[in-house]
Protein backbone atom coordinates (compact mmCIF):
# COMPACT_ATOMS: atom_id res chain seq x y z
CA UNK A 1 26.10 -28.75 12.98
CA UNK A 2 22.86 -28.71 10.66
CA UNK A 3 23.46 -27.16 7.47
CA UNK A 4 21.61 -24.17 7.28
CA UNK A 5 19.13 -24.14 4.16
CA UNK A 6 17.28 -20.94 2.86
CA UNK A 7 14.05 -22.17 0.95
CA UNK A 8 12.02 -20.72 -1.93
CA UNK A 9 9.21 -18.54 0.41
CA UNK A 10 6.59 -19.97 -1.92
CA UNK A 11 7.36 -23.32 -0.46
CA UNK A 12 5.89 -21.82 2.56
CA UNK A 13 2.30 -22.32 0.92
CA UNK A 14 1.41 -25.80 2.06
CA UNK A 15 1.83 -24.55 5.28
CA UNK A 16 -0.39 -22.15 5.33
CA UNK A 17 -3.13 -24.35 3.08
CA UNK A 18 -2.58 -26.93 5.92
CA UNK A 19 -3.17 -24.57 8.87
CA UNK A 20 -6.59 -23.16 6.95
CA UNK A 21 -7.86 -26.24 6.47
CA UNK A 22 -7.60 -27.34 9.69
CA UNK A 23 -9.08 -24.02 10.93
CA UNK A 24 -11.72 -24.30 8.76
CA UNK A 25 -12.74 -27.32 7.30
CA UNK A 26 -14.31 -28.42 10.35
CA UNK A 27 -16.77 -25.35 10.62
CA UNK A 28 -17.42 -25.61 6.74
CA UNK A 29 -17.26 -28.82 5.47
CA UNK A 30 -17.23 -31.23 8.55
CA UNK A 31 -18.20 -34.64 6.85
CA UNK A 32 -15.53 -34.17 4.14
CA UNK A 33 -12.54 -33.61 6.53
CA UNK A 34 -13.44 -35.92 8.76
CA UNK A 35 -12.96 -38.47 5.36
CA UNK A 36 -10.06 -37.06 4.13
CA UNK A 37 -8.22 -34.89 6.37
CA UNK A 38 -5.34 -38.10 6.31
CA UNK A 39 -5.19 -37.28 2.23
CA UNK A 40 -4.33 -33.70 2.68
CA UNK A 41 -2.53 -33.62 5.60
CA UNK A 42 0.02 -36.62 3.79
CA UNK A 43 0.25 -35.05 0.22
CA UNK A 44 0.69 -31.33 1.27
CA UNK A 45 3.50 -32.93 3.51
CA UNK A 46 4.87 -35.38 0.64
CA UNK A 47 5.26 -32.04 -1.46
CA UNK A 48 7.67 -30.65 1.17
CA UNK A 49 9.33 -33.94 1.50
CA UNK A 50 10.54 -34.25 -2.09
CA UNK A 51 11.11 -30.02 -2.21
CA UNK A 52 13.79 -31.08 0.77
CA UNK A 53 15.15 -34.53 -0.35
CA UNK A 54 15.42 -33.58 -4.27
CA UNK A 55 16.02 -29.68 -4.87
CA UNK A 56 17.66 -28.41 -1.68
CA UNK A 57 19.43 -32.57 -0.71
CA UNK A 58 18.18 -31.28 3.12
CA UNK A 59 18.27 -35.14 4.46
CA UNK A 60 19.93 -33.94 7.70
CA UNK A 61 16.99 -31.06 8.17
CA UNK A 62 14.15 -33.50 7.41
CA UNK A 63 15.93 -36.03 10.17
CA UNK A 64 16.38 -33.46 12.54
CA UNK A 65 12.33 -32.82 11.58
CA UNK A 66 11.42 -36.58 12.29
CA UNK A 67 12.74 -37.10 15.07
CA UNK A 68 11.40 -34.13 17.04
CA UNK A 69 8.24 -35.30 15.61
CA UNK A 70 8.57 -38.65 16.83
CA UNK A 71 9.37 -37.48 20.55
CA UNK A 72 6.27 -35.09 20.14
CA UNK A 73 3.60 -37.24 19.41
CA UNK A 74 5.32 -40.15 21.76
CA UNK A 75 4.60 -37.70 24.42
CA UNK A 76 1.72 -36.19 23.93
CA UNK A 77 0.09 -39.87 22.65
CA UNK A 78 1.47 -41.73 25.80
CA UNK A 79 -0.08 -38.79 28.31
CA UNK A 80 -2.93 -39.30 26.49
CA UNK A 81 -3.74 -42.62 27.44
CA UNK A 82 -2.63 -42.36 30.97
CA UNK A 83 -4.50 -39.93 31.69
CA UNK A 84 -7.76 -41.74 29.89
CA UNK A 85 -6.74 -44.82 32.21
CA UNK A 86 -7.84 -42.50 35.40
CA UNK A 87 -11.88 -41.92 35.86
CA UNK A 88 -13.29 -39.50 38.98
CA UNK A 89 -16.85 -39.75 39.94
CA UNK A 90 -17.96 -37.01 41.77
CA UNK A 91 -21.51 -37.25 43.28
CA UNK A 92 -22.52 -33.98 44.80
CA UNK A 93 -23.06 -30.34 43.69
CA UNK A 94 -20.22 -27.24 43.81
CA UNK A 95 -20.80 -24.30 45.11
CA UNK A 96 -18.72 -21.23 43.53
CA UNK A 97 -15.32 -21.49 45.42
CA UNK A 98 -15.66 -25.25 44.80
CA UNK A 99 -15.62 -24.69 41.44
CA UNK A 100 -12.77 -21.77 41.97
CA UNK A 101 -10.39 -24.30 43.63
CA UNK A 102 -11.20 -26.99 41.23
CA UNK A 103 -10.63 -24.88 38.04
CA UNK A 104 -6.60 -23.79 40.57
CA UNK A 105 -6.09 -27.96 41.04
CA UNK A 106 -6.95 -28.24 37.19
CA UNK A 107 -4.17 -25.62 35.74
CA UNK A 108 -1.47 -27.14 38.00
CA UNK A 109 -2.24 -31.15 37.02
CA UNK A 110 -2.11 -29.94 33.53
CA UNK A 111 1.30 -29.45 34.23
CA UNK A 112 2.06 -32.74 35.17
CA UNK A 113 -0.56 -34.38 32.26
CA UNK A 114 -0.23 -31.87 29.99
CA UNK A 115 -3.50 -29.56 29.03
CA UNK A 116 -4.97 -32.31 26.99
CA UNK A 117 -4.66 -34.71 29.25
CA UNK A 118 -5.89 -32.77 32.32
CA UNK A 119 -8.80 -31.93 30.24
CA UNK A 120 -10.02 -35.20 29.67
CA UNK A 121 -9.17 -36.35 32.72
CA UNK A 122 -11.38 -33.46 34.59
CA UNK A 123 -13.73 -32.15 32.15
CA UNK A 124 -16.70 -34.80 32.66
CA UNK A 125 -16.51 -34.64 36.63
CA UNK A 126 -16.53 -30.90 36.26
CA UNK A 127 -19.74 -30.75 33.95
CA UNK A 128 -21.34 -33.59 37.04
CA UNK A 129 -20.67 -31.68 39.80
CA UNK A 130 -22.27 -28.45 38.03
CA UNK A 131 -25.28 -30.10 36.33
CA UNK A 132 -27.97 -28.53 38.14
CA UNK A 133 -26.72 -25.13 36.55
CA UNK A 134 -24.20 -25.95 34.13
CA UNK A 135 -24.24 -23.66 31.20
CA UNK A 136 -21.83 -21.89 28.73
CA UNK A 137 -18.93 -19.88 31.21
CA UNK A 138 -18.66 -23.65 32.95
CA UNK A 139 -17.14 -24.94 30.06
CA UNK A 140 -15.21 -21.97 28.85
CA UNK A 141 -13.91 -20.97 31.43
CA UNK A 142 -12.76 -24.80 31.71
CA UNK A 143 -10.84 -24.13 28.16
CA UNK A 144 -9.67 -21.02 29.14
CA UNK A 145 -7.63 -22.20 32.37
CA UNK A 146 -7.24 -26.24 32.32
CA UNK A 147 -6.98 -26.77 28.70
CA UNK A 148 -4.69 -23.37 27.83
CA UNK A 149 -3.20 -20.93 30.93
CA UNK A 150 -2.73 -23.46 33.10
CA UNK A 151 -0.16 -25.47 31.48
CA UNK A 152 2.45 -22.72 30.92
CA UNK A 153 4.93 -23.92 33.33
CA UNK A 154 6.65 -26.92 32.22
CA UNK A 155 7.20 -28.67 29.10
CA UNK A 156 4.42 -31.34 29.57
CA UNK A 157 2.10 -28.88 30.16
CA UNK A 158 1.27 -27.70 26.69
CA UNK A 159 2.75 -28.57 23.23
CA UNK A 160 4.70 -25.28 22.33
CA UNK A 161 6.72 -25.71 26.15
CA UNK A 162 7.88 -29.36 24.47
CA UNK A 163 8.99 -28.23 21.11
CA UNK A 164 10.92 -25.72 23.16
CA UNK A 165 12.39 -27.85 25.33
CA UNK A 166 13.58 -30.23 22.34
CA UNK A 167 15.04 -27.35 20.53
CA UNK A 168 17.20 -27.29 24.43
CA UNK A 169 15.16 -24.73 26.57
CA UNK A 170 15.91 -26.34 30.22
CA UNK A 171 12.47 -27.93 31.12
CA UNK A 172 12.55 -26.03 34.60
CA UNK A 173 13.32 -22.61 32.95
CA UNK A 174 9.90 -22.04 31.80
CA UNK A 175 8.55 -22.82 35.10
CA UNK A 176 11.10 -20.61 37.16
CA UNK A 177 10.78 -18.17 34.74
CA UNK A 178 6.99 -17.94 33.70
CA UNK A 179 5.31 -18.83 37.24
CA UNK A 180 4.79 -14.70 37.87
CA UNK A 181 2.81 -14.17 34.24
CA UNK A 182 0.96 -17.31 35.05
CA UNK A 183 -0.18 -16.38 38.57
CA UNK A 184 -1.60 -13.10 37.41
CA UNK A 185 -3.10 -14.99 34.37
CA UNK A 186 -4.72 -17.62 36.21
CA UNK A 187 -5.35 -15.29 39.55
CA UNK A 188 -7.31 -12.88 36.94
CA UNK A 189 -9.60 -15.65 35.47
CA UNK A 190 -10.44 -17.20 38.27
CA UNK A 191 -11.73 -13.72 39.82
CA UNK A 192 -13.18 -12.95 36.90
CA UNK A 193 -15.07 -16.46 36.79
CA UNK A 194 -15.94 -16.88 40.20
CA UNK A 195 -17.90 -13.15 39.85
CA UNK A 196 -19.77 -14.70 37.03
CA UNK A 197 -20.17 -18.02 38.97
CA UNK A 198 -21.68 -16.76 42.13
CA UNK A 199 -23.80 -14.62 39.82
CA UNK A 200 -25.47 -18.30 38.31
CA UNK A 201 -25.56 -19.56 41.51
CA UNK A 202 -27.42 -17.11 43.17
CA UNK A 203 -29.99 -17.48 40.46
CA UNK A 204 -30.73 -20.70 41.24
CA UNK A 205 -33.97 -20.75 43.48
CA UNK A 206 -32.65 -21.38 47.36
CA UNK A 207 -34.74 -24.63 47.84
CA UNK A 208 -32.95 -25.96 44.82
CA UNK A 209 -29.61 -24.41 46.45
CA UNK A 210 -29.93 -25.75 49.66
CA UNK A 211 -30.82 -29.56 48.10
CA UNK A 212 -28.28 -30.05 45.40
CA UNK A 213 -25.29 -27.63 46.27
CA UNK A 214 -24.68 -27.83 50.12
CA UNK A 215 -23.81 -31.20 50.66
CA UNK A 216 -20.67 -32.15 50.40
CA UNK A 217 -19.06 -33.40 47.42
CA UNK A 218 -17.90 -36.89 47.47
CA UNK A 219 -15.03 -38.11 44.89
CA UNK A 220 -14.39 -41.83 43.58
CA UNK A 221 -11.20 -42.07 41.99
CA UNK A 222 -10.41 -45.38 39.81
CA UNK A 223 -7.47 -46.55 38.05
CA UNK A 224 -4.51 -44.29 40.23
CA UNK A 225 -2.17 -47.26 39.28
CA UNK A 226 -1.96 -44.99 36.16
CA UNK A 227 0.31 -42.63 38.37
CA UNK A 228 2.90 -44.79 38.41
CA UNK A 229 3.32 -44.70 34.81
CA UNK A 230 3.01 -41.35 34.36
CA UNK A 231 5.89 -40.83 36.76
CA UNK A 232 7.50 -43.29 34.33
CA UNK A 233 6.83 -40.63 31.51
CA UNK A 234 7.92 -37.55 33.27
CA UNK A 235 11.43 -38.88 34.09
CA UNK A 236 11.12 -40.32 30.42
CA UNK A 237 11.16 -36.68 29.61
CA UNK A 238 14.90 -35.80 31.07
CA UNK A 239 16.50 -38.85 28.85
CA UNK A 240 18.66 -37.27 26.24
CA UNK A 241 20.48 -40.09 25.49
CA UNK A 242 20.64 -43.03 23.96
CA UNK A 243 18.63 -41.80 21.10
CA UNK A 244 15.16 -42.65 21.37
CA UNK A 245 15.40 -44.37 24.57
CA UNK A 246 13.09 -41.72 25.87
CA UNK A 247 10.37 -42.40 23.45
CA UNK A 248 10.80 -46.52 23.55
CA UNK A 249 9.88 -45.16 27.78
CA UNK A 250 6.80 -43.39 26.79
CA UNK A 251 5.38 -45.74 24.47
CA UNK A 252 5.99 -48.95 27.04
CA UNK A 253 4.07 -46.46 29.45
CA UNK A 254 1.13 -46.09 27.70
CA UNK A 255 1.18 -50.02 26.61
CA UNK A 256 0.77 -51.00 29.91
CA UNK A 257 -1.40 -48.28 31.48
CA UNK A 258 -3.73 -49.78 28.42
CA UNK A 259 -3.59 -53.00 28.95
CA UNK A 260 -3.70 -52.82 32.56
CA UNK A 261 -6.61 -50.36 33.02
CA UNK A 262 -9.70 -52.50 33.73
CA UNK A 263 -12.18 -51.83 30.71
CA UNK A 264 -14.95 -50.47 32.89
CA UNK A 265 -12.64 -47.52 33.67
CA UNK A 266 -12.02 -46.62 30.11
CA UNK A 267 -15.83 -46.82 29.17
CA UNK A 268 -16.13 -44.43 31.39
CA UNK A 269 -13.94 -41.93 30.12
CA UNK A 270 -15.20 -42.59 26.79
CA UNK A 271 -11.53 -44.01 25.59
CA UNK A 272 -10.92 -44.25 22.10
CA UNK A 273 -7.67 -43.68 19.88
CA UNK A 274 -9.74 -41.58 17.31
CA UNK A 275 -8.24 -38.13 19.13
CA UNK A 276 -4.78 -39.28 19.32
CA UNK A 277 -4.64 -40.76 15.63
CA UNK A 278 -5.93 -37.57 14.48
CA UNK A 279 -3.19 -35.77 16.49
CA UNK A 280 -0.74 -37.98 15.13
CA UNK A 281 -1.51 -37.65 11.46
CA UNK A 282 -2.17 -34.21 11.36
CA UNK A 283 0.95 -32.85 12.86
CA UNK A 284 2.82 -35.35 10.39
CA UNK A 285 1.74 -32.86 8.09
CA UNK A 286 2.44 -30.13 10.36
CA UNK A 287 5.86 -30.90 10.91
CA UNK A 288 6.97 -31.40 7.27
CA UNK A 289 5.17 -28.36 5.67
CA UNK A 290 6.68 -26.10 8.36
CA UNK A 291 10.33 -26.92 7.64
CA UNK A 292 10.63 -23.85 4.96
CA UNK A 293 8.55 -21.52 7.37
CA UNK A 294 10.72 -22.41 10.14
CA UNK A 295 13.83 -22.35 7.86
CA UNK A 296 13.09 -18.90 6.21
CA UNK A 297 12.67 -17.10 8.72
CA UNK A 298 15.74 -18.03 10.40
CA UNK A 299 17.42 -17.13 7.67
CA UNK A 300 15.69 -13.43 6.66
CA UNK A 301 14.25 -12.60 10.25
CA UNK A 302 17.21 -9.95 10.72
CA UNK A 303 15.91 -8.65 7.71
CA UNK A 304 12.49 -7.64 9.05
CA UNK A 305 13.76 -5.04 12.00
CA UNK A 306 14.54 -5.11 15.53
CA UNK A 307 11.27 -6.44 17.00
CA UNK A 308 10.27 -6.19 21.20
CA UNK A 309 9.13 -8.42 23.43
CA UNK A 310 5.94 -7.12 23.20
CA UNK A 311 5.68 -7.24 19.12
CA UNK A 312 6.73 -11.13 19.99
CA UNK A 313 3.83 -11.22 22.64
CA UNK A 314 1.42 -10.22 20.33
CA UNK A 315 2.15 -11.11 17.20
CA UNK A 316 2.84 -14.94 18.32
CA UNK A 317 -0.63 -14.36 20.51
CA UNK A 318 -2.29 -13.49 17.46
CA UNK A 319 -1.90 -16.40 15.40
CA UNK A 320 -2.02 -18.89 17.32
CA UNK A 321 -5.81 -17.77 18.50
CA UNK A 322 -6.68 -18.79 14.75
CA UNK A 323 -3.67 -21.59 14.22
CA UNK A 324 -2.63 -24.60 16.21
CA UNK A 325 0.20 -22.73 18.93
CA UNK A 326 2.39 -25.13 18.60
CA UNK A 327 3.78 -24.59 14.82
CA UNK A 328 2.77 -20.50 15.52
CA UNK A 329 5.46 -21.21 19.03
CA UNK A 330 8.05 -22.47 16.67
CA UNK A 331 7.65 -20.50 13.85
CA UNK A 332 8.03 -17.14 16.03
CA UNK A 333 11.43 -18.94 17.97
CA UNK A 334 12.39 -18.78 14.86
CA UNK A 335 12.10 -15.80 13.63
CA UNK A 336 13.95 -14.79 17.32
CA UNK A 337 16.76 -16.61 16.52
CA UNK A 338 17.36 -15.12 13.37
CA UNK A 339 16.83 -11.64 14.10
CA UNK A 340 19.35 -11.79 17.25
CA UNK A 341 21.62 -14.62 17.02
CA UNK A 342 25.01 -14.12 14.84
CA UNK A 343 25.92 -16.52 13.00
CA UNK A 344 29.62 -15.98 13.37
CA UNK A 345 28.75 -16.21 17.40
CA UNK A 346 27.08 -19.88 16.81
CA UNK A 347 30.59 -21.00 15.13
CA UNK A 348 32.80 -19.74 17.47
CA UNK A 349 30.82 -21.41 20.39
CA UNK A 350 30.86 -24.13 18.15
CA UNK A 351 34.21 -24.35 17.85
CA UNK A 352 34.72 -23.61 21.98
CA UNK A 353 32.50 -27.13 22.29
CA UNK A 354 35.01 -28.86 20.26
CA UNK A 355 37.75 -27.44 22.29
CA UNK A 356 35.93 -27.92 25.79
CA UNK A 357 36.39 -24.23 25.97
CA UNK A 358 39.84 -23.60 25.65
CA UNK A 359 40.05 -20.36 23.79
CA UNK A 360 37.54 -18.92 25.86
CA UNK A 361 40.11 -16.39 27.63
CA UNK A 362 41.72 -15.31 24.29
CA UNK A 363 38.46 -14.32 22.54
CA UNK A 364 38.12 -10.80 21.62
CA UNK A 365 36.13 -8.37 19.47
CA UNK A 366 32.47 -7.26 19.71
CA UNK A 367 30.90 -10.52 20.16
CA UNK A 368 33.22 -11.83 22.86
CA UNK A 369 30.86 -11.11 26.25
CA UNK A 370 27.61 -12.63 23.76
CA UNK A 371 30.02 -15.69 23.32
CA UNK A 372 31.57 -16.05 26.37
CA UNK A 373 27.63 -15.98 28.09
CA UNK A 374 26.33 -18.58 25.60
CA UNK A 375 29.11 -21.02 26.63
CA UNK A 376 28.40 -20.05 29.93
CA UNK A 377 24.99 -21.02 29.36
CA UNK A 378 26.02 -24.30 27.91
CA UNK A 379 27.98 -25.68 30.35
CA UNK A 380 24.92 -24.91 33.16
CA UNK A 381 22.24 -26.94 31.16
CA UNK A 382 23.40 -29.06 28.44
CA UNK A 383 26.75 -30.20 30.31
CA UNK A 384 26.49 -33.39 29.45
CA UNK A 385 26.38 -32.60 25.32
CA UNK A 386 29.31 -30.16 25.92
CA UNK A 387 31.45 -32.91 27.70
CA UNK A 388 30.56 -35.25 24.85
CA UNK A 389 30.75 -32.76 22.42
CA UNK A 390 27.12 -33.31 21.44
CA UNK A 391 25.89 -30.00 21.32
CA UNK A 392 23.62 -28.76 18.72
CA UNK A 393 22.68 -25.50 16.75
CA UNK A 394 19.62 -25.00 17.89
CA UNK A 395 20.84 -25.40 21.70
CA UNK A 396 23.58 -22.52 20.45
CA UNK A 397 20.79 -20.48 19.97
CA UNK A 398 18.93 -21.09 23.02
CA UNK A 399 21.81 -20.76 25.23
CA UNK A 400 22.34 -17.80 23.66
CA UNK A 401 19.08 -16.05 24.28
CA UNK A 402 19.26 -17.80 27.63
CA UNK A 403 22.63 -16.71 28.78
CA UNK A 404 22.42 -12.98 27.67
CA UNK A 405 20.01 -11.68 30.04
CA UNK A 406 18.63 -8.84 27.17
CA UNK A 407 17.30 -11.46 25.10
CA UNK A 408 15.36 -13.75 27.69
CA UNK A 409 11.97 -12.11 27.85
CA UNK A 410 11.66 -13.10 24.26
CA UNK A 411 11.39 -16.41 24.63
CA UNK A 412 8.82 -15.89 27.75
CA UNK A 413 7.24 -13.95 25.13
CA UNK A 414 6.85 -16.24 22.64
CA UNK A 415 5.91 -18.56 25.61
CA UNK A 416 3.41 -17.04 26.92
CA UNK A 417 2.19 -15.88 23.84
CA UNK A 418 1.52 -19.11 22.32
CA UNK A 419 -0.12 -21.23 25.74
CA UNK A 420 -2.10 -18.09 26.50
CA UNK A 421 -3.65 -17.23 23.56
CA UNK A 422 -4.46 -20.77 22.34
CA UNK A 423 -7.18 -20.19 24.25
CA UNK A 424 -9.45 -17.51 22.48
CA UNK A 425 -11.13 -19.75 19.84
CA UNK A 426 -12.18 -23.53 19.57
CA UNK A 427 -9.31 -24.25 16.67
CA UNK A 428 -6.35 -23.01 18.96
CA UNK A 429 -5.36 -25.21 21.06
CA UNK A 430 -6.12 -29.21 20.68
CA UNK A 431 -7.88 -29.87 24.20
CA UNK A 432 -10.54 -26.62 22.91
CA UNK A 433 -12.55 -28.62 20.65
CA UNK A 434 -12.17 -32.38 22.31
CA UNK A 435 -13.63 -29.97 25.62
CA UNK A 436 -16.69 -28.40 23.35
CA UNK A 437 -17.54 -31.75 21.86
CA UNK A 438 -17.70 -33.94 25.43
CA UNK A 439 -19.92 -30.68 26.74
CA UNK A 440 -22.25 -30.85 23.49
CA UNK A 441 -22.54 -34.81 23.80
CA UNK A 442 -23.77 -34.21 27.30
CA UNK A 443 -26.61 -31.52 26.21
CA UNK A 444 -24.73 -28.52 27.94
CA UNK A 445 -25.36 -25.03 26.25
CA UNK A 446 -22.00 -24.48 24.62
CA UNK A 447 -21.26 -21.04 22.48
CA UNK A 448 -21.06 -21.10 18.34
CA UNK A 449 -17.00 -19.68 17.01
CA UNK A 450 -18.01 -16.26 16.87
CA UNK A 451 -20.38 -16.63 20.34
CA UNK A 452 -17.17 -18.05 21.79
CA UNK A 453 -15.08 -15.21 21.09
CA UNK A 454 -17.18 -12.19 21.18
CA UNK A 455 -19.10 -12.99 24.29
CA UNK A 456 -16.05 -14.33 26.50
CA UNK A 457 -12.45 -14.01 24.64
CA UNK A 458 -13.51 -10.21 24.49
CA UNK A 459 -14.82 -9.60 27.39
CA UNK A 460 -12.47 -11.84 29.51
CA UNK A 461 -9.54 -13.55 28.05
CA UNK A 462 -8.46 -10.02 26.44
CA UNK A 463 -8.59 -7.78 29.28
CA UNK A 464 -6.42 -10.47 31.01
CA UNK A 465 -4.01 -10.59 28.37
CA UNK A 466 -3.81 -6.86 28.48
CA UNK A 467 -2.78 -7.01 31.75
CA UNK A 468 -0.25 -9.40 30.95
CA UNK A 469 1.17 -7.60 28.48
CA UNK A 470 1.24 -4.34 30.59
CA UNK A 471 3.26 -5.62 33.50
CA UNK A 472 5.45 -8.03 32.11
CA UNK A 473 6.17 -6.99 27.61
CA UNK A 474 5.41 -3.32 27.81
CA UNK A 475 8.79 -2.26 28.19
């Protein structure tokens, strides 16, 4: 088991220097981050590094760290350039329930290329086949359902979902589990944006209607020989073990969707590895200055109350509108499992492992249905670690939240929380800005930061997220 470690909370400072920075550096001072956004990102990380390695001799947390970084970026890197290795030409003009079933096919691929990689992979098509009247809900409303709400039900679909399935949330869960939330989510946008659509459209004189909309839209697609290797990288995804056999997968994926992609097809898509490096080197940083956050509040979360669902909901929400939802998603796990998981029930499951569950009639005492469930909930989805004896802390913890029916709408609230909310500004979600900056390259009217959120996340996103909250976390 990884030794717990309790940091010093001002260690938790880079973190939160990081997370500004890249929140607001862009907006401020764009030439300078663009130049050096590699040096600060490294040395607030190498401070962490040495805090770990030297002061608190954490080697096995920093590991641990590593290598869920590793599988991270190997997945989100690899569906990255699959999904750049695919190009649709659409010729033609949508009318509004074109663009209404579009924007439905758009949240479910992102599920199977994850919300970056559905949004490169649609966002140009989508701007062609409105151009006659493409303006600033197009490509919000784009952001709001293909490159956040629409990947909430698998682990591919949006970064959080991943780091929750490494820390051993089933990757089907989240879709069994979250597929009501995100059919009222999504059902509520797309009403909401097809009312706002037709509006447009009917503004459009009917001459110009009757030219460009009415006839049918016809679709090119180049380069589906990519499919094959991204069904290579979703069954990548359910390889535990050998170590790092799933990544070695991923990464031979993406080598030969490059290198067999003809060149035309990724000149269309505009293919470069600047987004992906970026990625990469920023959530290097990421994952090393978030180790004492993470670590903290495990520790001192029982401290801070008996929070609800809905303070989870909310309060996860909340952040990661202004920070990147993926360390906001694990940060706020955190803080769940330390505010309902005892410590004394992780070692005796612990010990049950090692014993292949031999004691598990003889326990006793307060703890012994919360036990009995967790092992319960280990032998359903991590069998294979529980035959082999493999089984981790962190998939203690899950199973417990997961087995112990009480506890399991706070990790759909975290959930949702994070994918959902990621959409109300450019800086929370990765896909937001990549989506603003193909639209302004192409001359379409896109909203400023505070234009994006005060004239749509107000007026749309949060009534939908009210509603959310009201059937599913109010109680």
């Amino acid at each position: 088991m990884e030794p717990t470690t309790n940091p010093n909370p001002w260690m938790i400072v880079p973190f939160g220097v990081l997370l500004a920075a890249i929140a607001l550096a862009p907006l401020f001072f764009a030439d300078w981050w663009h130049k050096h956004y590699p040096k600060v990102a490294y040395s607030l990380g190498a401070i962490i590094l040495a805090y770990y390695f030297i002061d608190l001799k954490g080697h096995e947390r920093v590991w641990h760290t590593a290598v869920e970084y590793i599988s991270f970026i190997a997945l989100i890197g690899s569906l990255f350039v699959v999904s750049s290795g695919i190009h649709i030409n659409v010729k033609g003009e949508a009318t509004p329930l074109v663009n209404v079933v579009f924007l439905f096919a758009g949240a479910v691929v992102a599920n199977l290329f994850g919300t970056t990689g559905a949004s490169m992979l649609l966002v140009r098509p989508w701007l062609r086949m409105n151009k006659y009247r493409v303006t600033a809900h197009h490509v919000v409303f784009f952001i709001f359902i293909v490159s956040n709400v629409g990947g909430c039900l698998t682990p591919i679909g949006d970064p959080p979902l991943f780091l929750g399935y490494l820390q051993g949330i089933p990757f089907w869960w989240v879709a069994e589990h979250c597929w009501p939330i995100w059919a009222v989510g999504l059902g509520v946008l797309l009403v909401m944006f097809y009312v706002v659509d037709q509006g447009n459209y009917l503004r459009a004189p009917k001459r110009i209607r009757e030219k460009l909309a009415e006839p049918h839209e016809v679709w090119r697609f180049e380069g589906l020989s990519n499919l094959f290797f991204l069904a290579m990288i979703l069954g990548a995804v359910f390889i535990g073990h050998p170590p790092f056999l799933r990544e070695i997968l991923m990464l031979a994926a993406a080598v030969g969707s490059y290198f067999t992609t003809r060149e035309s097809v990724h000149k269309a898509n505009h293919f470069n590895f600047h987004p992906i490096q970026e990625v990469a080197i920023l959530f290097a940083g990421i994952f090393a200055t978030m180790m004492p956050a993470l670590d903290w509040l495990k520790v001192n979360a029982a401290t801070l109350g008996v929070p609800t669902p809905a303070f989870f909901y909310w309060a996860s929400g909340t952040l990661s509108s202004v920070l990147d939802n993926a360390p906001t998603y694990l940060s706020f796990l955190n803080a769940i499992f330390g505010a309902f998981v005892d410590p004394d029930v992780v070692n005796q499951v612990q010990h049950l492992v090692q014993t292949r569950g031999a004691d598990l009639a003889a326990i006793t005492g307060p703890h012994a249905g919360h036990i009995q469930n967790t092992f319960a909930a280990l032998q359903r989805y991590h069998a294979a670690d529980v035959l082999n004896r493999t089984v981790t802390e962190d998939e203690i913890e899950i199973c417990f939240l997961l087995g112990n029916l009480a506890y399991n709408k706070y990790i759909l609230a975290v959930s949702v929380g994070a994918v959902f909310f990621g959409a109300n500004t450019y800086i929370g979600n990765g896909p937001n800005f990549m989506v603003k900056a193909i639209a302004d390259q192409q001359r379409v009217h896109t909203p400023t930061f505070l234009g994006f959120v005060f004239k749509y996340t107000l007026l749309f996103m949060l009534p939908m997220l009210v509603i959310v909250w009201w059937i599913f976390f109010r109680r």
